[in-house]
Protein backbone atom coordinates (compact mmCIF):
# COMPACT_ATOMS: atom_id res chain seq x y z
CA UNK A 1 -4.96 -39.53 52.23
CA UNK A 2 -2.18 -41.62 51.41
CA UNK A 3 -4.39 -44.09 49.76
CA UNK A 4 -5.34 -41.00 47.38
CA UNK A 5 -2.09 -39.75 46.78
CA UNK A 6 -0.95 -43.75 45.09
CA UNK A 7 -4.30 -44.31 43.21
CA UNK A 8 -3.70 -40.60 41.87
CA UNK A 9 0.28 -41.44 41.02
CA UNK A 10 -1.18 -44.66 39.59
CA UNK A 11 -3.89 -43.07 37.55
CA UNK A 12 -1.77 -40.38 35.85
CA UNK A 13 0.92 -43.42 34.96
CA UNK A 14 -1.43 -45.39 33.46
CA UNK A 15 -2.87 -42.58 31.48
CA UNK A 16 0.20 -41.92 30.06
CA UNK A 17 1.31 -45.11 29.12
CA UNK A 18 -1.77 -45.15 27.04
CA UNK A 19 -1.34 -41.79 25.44
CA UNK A 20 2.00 -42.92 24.64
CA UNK A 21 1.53 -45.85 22.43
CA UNK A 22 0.21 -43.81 19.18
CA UNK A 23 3.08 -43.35 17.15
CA UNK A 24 3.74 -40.11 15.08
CA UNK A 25 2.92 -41.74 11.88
CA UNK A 26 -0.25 -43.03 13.52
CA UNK A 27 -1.62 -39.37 14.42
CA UNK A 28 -0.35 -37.88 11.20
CA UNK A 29 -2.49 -40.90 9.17
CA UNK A 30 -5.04 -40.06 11.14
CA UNK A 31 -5.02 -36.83 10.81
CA UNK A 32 -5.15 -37.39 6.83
CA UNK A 33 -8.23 -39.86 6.49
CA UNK A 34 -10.47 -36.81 8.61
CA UNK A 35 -9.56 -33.82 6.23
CA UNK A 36 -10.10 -36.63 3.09
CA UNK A 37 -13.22 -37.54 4.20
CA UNK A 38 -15.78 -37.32 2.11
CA UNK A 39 -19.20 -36.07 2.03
CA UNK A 40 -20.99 -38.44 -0.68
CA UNK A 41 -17.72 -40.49 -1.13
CA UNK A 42 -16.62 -38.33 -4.23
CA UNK A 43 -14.69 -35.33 -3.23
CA UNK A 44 -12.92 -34.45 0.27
CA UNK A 45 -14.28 -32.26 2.42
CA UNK A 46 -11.11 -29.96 2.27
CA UNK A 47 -9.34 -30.22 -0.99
CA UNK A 48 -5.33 -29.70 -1.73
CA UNK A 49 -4.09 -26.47 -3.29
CA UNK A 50 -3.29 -28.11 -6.13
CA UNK A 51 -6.89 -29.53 -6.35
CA UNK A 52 -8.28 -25.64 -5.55
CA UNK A 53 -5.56 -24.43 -8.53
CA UNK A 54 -7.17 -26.77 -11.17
CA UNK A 55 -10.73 -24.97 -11.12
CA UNK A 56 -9.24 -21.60 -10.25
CA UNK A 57 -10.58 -18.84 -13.25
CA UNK A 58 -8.28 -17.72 -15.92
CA UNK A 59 -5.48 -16.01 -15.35
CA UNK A 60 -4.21 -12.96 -17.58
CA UNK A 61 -1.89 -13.24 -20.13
CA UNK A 62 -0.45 -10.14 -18.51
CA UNK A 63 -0.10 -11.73 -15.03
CA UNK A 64 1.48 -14.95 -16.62
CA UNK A 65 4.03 -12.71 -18.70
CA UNK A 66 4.96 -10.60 -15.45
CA UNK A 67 5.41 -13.69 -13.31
CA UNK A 68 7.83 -15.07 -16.35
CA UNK A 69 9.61 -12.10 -15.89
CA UNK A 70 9.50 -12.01 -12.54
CA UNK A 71 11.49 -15.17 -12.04
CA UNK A 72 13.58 -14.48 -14.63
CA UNK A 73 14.08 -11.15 -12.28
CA UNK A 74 15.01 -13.13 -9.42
CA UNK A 75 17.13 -15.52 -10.94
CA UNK A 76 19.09 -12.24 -12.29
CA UNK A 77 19.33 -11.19 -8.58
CA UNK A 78 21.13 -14.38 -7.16
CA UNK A 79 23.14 -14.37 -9.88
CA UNK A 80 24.74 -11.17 -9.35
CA UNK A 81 24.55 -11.23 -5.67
CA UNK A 82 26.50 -14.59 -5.04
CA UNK A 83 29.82 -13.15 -6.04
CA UNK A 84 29.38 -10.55 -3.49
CA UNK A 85 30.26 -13.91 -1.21
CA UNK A 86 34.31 -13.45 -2.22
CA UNK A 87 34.06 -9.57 -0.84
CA UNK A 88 32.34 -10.30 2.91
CA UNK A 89 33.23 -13.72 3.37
CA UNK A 90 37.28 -13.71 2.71
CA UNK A 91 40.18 -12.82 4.66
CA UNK A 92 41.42 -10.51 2.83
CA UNK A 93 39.48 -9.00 0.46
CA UNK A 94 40.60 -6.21 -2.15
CA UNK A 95 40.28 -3.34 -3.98
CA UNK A 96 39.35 -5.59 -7.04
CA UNK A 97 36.92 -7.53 -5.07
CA UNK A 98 35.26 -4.24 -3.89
CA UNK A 99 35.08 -2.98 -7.31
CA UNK A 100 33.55 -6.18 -8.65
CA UNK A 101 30.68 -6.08 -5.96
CA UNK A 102 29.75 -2.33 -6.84
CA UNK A 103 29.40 -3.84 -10.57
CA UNK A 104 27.14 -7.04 -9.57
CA UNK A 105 25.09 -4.43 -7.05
CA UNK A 106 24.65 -2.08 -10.31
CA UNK A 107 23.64 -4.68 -12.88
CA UNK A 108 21.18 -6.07 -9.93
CA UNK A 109 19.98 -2.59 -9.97
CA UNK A 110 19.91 -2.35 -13.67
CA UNK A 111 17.30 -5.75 -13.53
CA UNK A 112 15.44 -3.88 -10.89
CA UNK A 113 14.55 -0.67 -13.12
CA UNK A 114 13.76 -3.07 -15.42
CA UNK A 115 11.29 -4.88 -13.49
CA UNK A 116 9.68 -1.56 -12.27
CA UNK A 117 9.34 -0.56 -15.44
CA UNK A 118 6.84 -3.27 -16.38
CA UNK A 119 2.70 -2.41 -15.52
CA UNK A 120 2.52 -4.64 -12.12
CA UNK A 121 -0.74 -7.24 -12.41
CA UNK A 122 -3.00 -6.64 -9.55
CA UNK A 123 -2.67 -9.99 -8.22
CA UNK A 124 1.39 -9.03 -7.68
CA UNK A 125 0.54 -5.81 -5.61
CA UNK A 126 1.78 -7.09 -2.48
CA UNK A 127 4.56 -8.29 -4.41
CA UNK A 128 5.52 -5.27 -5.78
CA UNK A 129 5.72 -3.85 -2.57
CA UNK A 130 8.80 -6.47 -1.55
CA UNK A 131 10.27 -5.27 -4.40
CA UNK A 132 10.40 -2.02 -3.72
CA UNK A 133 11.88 -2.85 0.09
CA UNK A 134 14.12 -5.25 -1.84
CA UNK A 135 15.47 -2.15 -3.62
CA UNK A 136 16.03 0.23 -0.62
CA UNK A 137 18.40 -3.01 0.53
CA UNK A 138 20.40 -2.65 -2.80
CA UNK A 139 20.45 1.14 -2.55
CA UNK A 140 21.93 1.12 0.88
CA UNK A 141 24.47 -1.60 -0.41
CA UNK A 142 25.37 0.21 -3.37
CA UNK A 143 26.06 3.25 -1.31
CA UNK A 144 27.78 1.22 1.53
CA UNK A 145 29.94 -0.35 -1.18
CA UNK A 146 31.05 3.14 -2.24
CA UNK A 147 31.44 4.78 1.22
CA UNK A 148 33.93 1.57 2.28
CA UNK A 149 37.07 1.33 3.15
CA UNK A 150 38.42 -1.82 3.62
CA UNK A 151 41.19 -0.88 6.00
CA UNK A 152 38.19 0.36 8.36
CA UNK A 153 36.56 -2.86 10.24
CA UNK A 154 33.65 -0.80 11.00
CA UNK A 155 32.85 0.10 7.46
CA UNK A 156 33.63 -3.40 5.96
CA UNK A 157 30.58 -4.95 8.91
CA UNK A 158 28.41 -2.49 7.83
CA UNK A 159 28.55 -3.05 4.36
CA UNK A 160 27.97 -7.00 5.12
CA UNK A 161 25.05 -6.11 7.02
CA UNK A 162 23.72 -4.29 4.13
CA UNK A 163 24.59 -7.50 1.55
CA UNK A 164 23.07 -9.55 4.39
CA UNK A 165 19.79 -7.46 4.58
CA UNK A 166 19.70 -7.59 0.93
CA UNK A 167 20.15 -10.78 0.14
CA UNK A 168 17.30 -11.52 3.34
CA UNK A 169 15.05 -8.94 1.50
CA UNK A 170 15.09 -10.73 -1.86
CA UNK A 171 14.69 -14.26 0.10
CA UNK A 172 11.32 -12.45 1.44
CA UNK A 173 10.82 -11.05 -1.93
CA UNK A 174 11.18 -14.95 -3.26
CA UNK A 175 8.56 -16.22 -0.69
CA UNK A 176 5.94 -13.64 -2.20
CA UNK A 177 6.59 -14.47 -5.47
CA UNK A 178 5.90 -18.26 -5.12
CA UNK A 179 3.15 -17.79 -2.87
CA UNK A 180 1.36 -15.77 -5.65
CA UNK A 181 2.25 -18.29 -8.06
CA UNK A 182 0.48 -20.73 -6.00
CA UNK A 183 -2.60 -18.85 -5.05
CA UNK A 184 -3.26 -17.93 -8.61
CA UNK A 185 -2.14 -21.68 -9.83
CA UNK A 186 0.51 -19.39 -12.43
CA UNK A 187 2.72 -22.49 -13.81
């Protein structure tokens, strides 16, 4: 029993020590040469997105003018909800800074109309439906904005919650947009 117990202990070392000389690079270059090998020693077996986006159909004119605006949407957004970092993320903020968020918050909503004005592609239906969460998050920081007082410590968190939510909505709202983009192979 003993005997079994050391060749055992011995057995499990040794395996290790062998598992344990392939370096991470190794495995990961490894990994690479099977999904590039090839079937008649022209093409891989599992081509790259970028590959897949080259032979993709046509895209609409429509869908490529939406996801223009699109990104011109969400650059809008960041731009007018950085400032909002001087209100929540101060000591002291004031009435000025208060009344400055409420006015980045509005023109954020402003782009937002904007955007839901346009006809949505179908390929940006899922899309569209980030958006619309997106805007809930600037409604409830709009009104949070106008409900707070910033003598009241409760009010001021809850209206940073709301700018945090936000800004994580649009973030989320981001991550559709480029995953569309890469799907359809929109430049």
């Amino acid at each position: 029993m003993y005997k079994f117990a050391i060749l055992s202990i011995l057995t499990i070392t040794m395996l290790t020590f062998l598992g344990c000389q392939d370096r991470p690079e190794d495995i990961t270059q490894s990994i690479e040469k099977q999904h590039m090998q090839t079937t008649d020693g022209i093409e891989p077996l599992h081509p790259s997105n970028k590959d897949q986006n080259k032979t993709r159909r046509d895209i609409s004119q429509d869908a490529v003018s939406y996801a223009s605006e699109f990104g011109f949407y969400l650059n809008q957004l960041y731009a007018h909800l950085e400032p909002l970092n001087s209100l929540f993320y101060t000591e002291r903020p004031t009435e000025k800074d208060t009344h400055e968020a409420r006015e980045h918050v509005q023109k954020a909503q402003d782009w937002s109309e904007y955007i839901l004005s346009l006809n949505t592609p179908p390929v940006f239906e899922n899309l569209f439906i980030a958006h619309t969460s997106t805007l809930v998050e600037l409604d409830s920081l709009m009104q949070s904005l106008d409900d707070m007082d910033l003598e009241d410590e409760i009010d001021f968190r809850r209206a940073r919650l709301y700018y945090e939510n936000t800004i994580i909505a649009v973030k989320s709202m981001e991550r559709e947009y480029k995953g569309v983009l890469e799907e359809e192979g929109i430049k």
